[in-house]
N, C-alpha and C. Protein backbone atom coordinates (compact mmCIF):
# COMPACT_ATOMS: atom_id res chain seq x y z
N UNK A 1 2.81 23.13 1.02
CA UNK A 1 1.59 22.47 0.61
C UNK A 1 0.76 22.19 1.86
N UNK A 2 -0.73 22.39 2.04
CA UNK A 2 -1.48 22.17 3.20
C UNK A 2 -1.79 21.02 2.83
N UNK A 3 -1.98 20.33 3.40
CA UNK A 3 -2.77 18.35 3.42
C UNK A 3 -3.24 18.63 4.60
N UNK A 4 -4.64 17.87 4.44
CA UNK A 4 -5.87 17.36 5.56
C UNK A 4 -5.63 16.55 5.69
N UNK A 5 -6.51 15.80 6.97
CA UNK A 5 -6.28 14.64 7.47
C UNK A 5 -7.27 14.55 7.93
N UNK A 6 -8.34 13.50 7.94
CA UNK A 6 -10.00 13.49 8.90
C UNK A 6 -10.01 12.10 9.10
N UNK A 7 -9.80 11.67 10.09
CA UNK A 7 -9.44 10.28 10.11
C UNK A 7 -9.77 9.87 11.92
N UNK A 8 -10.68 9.02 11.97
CA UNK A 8 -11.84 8.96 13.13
C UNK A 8 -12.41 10.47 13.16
N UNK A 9 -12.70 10.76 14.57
CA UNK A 9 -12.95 11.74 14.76
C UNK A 9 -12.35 13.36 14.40
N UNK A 10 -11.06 13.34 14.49
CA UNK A 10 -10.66 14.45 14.51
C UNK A 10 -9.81 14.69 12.68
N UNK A 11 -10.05 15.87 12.80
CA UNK A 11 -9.34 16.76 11.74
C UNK A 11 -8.54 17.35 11.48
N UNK A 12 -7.28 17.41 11.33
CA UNK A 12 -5.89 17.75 11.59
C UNK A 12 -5.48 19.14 10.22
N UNK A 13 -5.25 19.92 10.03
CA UNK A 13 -4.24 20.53 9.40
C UNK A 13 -2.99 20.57 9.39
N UNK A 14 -2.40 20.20 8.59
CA UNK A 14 -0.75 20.18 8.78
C UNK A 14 0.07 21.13 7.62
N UNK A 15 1.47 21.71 7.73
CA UNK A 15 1.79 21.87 6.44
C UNK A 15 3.16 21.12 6.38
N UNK A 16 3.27 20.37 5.71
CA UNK A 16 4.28 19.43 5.04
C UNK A 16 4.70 20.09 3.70
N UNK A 17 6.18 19.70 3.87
CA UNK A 17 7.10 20.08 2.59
C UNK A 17 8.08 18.69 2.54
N UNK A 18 7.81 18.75 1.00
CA UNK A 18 9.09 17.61 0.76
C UNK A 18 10.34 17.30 1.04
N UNK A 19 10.98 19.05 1.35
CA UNK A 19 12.16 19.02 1.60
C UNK A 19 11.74 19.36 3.24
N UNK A 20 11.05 19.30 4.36
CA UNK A 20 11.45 19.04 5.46
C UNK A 20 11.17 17.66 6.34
N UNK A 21 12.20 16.64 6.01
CA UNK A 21 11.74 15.34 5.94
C UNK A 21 11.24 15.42 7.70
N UNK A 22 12.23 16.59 8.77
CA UNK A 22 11.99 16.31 10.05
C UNK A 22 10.88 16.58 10.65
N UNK A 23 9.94 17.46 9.57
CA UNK A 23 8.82 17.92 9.99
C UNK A 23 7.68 16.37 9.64
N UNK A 24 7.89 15.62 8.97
CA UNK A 24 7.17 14.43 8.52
C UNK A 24 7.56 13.39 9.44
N UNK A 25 8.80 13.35 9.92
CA UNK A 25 9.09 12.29 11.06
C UNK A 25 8.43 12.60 12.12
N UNK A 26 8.13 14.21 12.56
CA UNK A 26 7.88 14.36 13.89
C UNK A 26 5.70 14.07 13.70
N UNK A 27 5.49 14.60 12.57
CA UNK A 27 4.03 14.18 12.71
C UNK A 27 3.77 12.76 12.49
N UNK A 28 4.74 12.09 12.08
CA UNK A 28 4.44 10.42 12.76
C UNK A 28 4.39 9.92 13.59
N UNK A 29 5.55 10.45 14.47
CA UNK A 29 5.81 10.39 15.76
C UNK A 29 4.50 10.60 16.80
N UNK A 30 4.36 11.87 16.49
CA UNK A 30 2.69 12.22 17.16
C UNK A 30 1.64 11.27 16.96
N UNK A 31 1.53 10.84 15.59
CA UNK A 31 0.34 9.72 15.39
C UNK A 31 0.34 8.54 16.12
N UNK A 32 1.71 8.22 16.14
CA UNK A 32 2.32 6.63 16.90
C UNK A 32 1.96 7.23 18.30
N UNK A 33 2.46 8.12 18.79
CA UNK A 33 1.74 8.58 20.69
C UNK A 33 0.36 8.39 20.21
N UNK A 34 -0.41 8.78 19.61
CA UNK A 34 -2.06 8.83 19.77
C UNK A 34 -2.39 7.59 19.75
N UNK A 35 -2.22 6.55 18.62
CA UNK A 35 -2.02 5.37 18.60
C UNK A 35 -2.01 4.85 19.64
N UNK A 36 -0.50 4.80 20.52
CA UNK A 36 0.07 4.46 21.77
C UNK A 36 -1.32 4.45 22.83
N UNK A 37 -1.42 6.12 23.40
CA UNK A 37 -2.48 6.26 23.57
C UNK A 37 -4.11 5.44 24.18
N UNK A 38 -3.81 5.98 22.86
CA UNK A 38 -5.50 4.50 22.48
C UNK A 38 -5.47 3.53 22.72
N UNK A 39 -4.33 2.17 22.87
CA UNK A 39 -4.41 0.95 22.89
C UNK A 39 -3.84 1.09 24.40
N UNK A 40 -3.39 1.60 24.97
CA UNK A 40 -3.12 1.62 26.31
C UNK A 40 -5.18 1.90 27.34
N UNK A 41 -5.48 2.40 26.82
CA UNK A 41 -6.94 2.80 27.37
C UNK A 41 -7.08 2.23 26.70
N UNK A 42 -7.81 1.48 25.37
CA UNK A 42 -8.08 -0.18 25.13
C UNK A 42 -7.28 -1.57 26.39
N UNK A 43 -6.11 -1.68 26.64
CA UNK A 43 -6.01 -2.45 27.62
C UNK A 43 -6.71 -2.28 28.76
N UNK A 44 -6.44 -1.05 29.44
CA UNK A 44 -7.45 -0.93 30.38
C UNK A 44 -8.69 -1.05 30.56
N UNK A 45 -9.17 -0.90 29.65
CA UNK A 45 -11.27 -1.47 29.27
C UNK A 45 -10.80 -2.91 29.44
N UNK A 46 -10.36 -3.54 28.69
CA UNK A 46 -9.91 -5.11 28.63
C UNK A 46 -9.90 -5.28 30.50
N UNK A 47 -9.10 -4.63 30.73
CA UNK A 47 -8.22 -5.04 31.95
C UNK A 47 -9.19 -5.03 33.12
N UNK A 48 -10.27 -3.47 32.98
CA UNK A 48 -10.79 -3.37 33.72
C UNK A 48 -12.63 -3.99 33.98
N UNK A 49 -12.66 -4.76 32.43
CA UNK A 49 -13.76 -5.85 32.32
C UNK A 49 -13.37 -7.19 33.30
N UNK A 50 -11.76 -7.86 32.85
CA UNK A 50 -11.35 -8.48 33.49
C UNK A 50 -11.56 -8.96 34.84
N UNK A 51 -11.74 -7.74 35.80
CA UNK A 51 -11.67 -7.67 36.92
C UNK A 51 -10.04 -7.10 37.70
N UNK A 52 -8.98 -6.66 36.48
CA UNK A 52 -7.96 -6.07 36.59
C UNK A 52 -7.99 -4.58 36.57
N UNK A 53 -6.33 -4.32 36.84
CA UNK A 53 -6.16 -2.72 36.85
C UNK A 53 -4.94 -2.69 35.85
N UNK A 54 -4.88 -2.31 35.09
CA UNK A 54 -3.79 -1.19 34.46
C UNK A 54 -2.63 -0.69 34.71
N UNK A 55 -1.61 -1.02 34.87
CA UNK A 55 -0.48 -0.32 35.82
C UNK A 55 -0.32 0.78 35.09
N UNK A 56 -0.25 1.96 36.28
CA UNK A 56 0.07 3.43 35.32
C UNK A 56 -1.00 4.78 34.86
N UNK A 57 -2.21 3.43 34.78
CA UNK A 57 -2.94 3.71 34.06
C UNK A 57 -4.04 4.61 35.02
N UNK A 58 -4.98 6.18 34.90
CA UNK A 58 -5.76 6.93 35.44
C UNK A 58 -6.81 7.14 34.55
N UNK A 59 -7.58 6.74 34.93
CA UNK A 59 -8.81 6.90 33.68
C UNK A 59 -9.80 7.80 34.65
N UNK A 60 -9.48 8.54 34.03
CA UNK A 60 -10.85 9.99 34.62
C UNK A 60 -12.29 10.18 34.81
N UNK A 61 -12.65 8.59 33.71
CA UNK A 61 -14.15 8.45 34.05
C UNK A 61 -14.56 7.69 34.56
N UNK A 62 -13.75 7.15 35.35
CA UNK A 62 -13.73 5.68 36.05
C UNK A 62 -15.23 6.10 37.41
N UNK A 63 -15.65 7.66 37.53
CA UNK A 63 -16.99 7.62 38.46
C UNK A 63 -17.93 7.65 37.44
N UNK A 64 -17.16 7.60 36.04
CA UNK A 64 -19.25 8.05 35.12
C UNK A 64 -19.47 6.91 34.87
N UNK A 65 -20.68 6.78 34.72
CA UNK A 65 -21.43 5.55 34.26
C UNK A 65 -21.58 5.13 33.07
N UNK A 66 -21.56 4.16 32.55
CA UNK A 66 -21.09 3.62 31.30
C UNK A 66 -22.43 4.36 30.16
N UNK A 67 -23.54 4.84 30.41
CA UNK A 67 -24.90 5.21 30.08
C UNK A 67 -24.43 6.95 29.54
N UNK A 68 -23.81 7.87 30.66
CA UNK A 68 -23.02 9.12 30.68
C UNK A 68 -22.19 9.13 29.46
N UNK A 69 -21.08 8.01 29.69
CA UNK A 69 -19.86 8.19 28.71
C UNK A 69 -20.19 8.00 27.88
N UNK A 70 -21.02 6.99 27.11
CA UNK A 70 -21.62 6.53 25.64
C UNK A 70 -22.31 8.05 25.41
N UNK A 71 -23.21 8.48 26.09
CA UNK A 71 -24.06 9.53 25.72
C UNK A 71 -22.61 10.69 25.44
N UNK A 72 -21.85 11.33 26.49
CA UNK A 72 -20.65 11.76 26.33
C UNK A 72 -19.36 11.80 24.41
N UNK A 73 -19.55 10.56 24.71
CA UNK A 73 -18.87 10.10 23.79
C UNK A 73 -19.29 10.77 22.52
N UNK A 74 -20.65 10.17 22.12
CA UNK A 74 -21.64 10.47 20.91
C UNK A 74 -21.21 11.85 20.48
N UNK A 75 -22.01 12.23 21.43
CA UNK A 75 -21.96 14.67 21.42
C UNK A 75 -20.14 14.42 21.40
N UNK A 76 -19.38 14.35 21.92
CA UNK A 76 -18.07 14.86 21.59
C UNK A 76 -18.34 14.16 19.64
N UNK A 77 -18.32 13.22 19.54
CA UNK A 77 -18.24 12.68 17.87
C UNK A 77 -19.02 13.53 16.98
N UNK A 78 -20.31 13.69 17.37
CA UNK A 78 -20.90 14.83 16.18
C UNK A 78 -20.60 15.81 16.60
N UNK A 79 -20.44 16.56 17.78
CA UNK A 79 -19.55 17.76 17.52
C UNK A 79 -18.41 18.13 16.43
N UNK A 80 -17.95 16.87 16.64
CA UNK A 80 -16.40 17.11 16.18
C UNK A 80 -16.80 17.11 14.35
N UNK A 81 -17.46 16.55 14.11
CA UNK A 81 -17.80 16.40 12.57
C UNK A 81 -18.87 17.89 12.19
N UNK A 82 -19.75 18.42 13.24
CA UNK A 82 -20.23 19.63 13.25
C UNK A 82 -18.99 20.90 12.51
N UNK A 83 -17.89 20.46 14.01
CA UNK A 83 -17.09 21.63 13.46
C UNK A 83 -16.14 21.74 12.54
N UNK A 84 -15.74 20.10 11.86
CA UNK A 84 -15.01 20.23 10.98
C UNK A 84 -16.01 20.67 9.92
N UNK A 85 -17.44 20.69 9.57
CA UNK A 85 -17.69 20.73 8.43
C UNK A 85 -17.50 22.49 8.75
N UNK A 86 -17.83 22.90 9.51
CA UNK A 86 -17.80 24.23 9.83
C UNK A 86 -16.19 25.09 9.48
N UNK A 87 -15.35 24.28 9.18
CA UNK A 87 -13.87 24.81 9.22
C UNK A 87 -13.94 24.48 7.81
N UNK A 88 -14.41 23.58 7.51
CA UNK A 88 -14.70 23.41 6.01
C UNK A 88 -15.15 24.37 4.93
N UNK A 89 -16.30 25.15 5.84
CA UNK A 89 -17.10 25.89 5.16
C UNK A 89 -16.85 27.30 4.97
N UNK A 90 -15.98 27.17 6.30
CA UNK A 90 -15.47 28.58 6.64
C UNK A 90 -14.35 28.98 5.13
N UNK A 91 -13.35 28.13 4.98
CA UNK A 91 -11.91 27.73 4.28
C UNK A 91 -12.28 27.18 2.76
N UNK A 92 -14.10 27.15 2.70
CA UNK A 92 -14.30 26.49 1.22
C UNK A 92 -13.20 25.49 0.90
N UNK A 93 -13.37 24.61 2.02
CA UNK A 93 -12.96 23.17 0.95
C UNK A 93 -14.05 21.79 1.05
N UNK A 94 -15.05 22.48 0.02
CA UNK A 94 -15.68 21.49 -0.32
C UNK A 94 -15.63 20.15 -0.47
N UNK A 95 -14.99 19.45 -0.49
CA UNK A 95 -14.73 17.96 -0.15
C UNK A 95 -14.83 17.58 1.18
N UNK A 96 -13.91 18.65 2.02
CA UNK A 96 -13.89 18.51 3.24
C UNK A 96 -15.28 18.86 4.26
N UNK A 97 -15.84 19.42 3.75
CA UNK A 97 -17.60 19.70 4.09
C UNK A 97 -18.51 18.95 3.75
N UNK A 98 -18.39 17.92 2.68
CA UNK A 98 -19.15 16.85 2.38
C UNK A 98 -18.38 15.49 2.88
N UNK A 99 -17.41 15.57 3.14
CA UNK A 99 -17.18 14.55 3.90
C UNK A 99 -17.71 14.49 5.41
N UNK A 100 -17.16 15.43 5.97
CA UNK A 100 -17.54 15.99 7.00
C UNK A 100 -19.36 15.60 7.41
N UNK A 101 -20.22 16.22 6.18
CA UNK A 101 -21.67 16.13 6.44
C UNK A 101 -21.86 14.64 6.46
N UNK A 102 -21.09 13.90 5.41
CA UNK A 102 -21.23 12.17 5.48
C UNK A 102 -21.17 11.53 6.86
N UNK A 103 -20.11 11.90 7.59
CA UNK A 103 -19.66 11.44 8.73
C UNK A 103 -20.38 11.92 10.01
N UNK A 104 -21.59 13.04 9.75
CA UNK A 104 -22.33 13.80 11.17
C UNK A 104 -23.48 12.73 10.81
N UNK A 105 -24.06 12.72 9.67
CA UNK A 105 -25.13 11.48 8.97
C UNK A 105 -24.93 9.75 9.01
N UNK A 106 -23.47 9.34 8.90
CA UNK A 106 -23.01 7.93 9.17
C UNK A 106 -23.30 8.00 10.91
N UNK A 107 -23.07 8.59 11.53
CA UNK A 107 -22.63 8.63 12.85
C UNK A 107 -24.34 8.79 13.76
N UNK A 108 -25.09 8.77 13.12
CA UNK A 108 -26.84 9.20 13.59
C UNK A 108 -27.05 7.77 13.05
N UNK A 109 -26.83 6.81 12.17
CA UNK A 109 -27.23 5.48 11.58
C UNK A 109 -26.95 4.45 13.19
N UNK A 110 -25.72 5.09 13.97
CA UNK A 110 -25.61 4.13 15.11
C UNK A 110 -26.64 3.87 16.16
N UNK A 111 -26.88 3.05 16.53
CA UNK A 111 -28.51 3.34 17.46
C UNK A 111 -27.94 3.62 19.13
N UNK A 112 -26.67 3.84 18.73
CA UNK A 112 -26.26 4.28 20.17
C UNK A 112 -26.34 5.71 20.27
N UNK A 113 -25.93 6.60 19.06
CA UNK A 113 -25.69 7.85 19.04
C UNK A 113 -26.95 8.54 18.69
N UNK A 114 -27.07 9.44 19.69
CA UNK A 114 -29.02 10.66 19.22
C UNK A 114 -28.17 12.03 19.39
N UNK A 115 -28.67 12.85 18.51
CA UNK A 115 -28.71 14.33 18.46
C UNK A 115 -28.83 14.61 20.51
N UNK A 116 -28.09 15.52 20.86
CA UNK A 116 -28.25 16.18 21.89
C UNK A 116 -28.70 18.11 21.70
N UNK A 117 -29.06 18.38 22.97
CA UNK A 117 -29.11 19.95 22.52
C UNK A 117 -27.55 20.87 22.57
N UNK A 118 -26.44 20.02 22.82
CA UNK A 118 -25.45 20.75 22.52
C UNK A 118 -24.95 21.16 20.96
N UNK A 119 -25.69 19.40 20.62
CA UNK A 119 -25.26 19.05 19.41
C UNK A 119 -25.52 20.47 18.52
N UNK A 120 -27.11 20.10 18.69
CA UNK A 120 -27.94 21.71 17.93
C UNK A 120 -27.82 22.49 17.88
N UNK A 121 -27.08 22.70 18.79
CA UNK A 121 -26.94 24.21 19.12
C UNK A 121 -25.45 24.44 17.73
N UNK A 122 -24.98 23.90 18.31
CA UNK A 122 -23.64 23.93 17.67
C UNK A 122 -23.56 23.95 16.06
N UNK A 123 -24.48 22.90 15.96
CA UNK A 123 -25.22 23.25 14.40
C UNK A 123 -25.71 24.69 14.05
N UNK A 124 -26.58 25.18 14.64
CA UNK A 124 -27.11 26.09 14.44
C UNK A 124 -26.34 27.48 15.01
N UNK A 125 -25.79 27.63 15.75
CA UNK A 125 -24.20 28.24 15.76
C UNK A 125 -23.06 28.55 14.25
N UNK A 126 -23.30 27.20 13.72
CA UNK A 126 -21.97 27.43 13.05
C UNK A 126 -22.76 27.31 11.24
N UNK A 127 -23.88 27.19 11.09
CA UNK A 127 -24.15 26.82 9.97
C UNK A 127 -25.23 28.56 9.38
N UNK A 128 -25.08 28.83 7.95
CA UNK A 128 -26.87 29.17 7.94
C UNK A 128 -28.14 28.20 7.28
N UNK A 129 -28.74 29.55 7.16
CA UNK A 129 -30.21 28.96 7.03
C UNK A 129 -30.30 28.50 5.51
N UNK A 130 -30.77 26.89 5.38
CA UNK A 130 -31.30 26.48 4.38
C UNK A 130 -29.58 25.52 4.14
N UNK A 131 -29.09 25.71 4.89
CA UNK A 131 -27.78 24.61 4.95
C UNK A 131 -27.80 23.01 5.26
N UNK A 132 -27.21 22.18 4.66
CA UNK A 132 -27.24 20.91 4.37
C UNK A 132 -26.83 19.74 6.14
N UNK A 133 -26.15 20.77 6.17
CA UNK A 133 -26.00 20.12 7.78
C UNK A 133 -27.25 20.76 9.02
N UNK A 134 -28.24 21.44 8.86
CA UNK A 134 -29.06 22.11 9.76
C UNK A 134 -30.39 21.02 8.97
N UNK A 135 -30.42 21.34 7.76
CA UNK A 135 -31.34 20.12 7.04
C UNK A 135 -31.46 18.56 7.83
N UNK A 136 -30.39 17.55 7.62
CA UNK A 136 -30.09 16.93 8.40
C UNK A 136 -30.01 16.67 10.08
N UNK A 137 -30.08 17.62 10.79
CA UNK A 137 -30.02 17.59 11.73
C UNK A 137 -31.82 17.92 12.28
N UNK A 138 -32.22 18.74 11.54
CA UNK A 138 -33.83 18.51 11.57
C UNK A 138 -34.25 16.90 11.60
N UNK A 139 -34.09 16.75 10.13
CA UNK A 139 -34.50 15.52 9.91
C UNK A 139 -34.41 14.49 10.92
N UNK A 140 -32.74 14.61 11.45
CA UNK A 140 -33.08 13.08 12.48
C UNK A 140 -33.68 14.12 13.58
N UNK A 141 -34.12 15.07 13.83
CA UNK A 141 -34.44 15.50 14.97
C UNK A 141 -36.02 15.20 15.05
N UNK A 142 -36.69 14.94 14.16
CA UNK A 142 -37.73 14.47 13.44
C UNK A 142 -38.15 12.48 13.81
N UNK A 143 -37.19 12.13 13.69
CA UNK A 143 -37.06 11.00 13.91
C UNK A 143 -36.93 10.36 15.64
N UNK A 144 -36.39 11.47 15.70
CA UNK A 144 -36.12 11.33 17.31
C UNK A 144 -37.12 12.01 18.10
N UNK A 145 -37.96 12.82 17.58
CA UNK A 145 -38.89 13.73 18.29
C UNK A 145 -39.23 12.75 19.94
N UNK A 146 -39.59 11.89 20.02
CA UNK A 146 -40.21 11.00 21.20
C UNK A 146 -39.10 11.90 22.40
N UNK A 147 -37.58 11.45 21.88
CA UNK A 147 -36.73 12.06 22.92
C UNK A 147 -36.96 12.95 23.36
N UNK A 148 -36.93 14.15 22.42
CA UNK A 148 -37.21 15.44 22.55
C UNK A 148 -38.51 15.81 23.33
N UNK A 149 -39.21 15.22 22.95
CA UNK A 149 -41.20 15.92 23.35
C UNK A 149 -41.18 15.28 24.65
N UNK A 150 -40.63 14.11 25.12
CA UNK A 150 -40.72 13.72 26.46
C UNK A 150 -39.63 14.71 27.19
N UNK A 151 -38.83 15.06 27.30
CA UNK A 151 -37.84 15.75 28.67
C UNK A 151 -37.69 16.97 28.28
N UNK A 152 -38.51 17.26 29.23
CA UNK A 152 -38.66 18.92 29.27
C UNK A 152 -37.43 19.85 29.37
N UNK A 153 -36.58 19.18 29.89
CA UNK A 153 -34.79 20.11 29.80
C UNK A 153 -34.38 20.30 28.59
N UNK A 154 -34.49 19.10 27.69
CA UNK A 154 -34.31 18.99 26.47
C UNK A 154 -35.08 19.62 25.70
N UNK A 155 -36.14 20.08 25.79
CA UNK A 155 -37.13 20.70 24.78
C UNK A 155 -37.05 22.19 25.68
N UNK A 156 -36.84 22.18 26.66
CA UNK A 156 -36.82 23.49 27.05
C UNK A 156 -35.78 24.32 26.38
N UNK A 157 -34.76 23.39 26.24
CA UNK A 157 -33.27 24.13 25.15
C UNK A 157 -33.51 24.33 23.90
N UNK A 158 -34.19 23.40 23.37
CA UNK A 158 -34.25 23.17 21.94
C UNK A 158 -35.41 24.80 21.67
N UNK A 159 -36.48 24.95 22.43
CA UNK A 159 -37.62 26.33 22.29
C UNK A 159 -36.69 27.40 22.84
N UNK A 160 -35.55 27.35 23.26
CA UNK A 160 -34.71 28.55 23.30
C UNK A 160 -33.92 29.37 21.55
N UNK A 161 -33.91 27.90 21.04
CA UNK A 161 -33.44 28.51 19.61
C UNK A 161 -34.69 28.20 18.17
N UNK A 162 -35.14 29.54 17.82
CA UNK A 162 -36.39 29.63 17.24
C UNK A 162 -36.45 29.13 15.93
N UNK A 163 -34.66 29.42 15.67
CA UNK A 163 -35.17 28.67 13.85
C UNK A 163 -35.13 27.36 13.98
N UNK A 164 -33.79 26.24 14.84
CA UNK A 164 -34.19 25.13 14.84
C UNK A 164 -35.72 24.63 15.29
N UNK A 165 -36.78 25.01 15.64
CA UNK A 165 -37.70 24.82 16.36
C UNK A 165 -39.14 24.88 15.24
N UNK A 166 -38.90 26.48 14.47
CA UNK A 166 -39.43 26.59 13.33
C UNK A 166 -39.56 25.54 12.27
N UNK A 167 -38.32 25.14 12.29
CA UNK A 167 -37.78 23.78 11.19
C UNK A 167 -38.36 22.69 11.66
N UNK A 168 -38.11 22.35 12.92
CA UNK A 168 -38.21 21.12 13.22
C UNK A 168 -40.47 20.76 13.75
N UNK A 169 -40.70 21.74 14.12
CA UNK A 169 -42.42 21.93 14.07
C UNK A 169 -42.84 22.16 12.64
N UNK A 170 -42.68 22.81 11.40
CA UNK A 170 -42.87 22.51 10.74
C UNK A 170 -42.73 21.38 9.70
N UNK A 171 -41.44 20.41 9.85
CA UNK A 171 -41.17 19.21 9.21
C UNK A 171 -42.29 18.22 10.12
N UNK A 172 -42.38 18.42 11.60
CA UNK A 172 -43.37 17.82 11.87
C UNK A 172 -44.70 18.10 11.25
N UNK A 173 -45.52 19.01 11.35
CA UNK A 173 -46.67 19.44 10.47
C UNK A 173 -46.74 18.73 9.14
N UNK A 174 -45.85 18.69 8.24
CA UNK A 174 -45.91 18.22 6.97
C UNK A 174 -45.73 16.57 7.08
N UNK A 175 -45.14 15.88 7.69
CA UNK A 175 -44.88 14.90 8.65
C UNK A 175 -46.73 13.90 8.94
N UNK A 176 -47.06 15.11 9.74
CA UNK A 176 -48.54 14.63 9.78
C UNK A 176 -49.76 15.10 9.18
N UNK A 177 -49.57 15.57 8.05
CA UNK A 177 -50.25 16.18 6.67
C UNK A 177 -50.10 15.42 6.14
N UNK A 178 -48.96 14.64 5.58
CA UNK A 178 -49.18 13.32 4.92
C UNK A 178 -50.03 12.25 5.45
N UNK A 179 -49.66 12.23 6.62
CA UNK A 179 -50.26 11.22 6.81
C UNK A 179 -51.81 11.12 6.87
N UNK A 180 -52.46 12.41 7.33
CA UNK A 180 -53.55 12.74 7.17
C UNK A 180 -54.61 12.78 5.83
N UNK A 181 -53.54 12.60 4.43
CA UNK A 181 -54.47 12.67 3.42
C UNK A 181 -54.85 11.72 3.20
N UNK A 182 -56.15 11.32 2.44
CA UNK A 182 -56.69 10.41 2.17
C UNK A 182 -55.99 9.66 0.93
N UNK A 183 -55.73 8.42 0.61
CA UNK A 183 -55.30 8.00 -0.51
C UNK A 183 -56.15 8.32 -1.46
N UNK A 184 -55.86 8.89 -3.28
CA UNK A 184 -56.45 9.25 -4.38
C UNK A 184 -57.52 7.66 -4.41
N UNK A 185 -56.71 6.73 -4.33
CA UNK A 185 -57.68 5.28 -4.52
C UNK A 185 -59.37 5.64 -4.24
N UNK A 186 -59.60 5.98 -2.65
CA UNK A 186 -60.18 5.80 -1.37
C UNK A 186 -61.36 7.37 -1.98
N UNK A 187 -60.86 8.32 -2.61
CA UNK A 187 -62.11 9.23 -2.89
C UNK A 187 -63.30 8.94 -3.92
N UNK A 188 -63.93 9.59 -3.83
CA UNK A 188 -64.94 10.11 -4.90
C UNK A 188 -65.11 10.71 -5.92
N UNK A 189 -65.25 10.03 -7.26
CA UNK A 189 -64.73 11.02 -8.27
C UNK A 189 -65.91 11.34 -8.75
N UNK A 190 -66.11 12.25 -9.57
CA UNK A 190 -67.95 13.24 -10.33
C UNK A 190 -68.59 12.10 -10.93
N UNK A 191 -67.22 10.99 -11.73
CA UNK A 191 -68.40 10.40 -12.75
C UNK A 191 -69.22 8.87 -12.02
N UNK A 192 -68.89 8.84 -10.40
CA UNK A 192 -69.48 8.07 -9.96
C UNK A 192 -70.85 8.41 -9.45
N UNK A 193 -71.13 9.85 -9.59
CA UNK A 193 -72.21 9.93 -9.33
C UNK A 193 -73.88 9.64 -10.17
């Protein structure tokens, strides 16, 4: 039997059988290290707010700047929900692709996390055209435009790939077409003349 697993970030495949109880002990085992893991680098944030160190403990980003790793962080998280929906889509398991799209969309609501051009790319890499996750990724790209239209590295990447660009200049256009029409209230109708 295959069972999923999407639970934080990552997406696991496993195959479990009833009758191999050692194969179910050992993927616990693994979860409890990740677990482990994690709360060990949770002490160390603790430790190292503190004004302490960690015994043991090597944290690799200890030269990036807290501004880097958040930004870092983000793009690894919608990546990771990019490509599960993408393994999703690949394997048709629809649940797992709408969950997946929930979690690239929950994860843009944070005001810490913005679309990057890896992000996009990666979208537009792994999706086609007129797809629910490239939709979305317009949209907040739409929202975010300020980011984009100010840093030219960033928009220089983004005019490297033509359909996201197509999408995302035209949602703008329609964007400011609305806004441009006049309210029905505000015209002139024949029988006022």
């Amino acid at each position: 039997m295959l069972d999923f697993m999407y639970v934080g970030d990552e997406a696991m495949k496993s195959e479990k059988s009833v009758d191999d109880p050692e194969k179910m002990q050992h993927d616990a085992m693994d979860l409890e290290q990740g677990s482990a893991q994690e709360t060990t680098h949770e002490k160390h944030l603790m430790d190292k707010n503190a004004g302490g160190v960690t015994e043991g403990y090597v944290d690799s980003l200890d030269d990036t700047s807290e501004e880097e790793y958040s930004e870092t962080l983000s793009t690894a998280t919608l990546r990771t929900h990019v490509h599960v929906y993408a393994f999703a889509d690949y394997y048709q398991i629809a649940e797992l692709k709408q969950l997946a799209l929930y979690k690239f969309k929950e994860s843009l609501t944070e005001p810490s996390i913005h679309l990057t051009p890896d992000v996009i790319e990666d979208v537009y890499e792994h999706t086609l055209q007129d797809d629910k996750l490239r939709k979305a990724t317009v949209q907040q790209a739409v929202k975010e435009q300020h980011l984009i239209i100010l840093d030219p590295e960033y928009y220089g990447r983004l005019r490297k790939l033509p359909d996201f660009f197509d999408n995302f200049i035209s949602q703008i256009s329609v964007r400011l077409l609305h806004l441009s029409i006049p309210s029905p209230r505000g015209s002139y109708s024949d029988s006022d003349s």
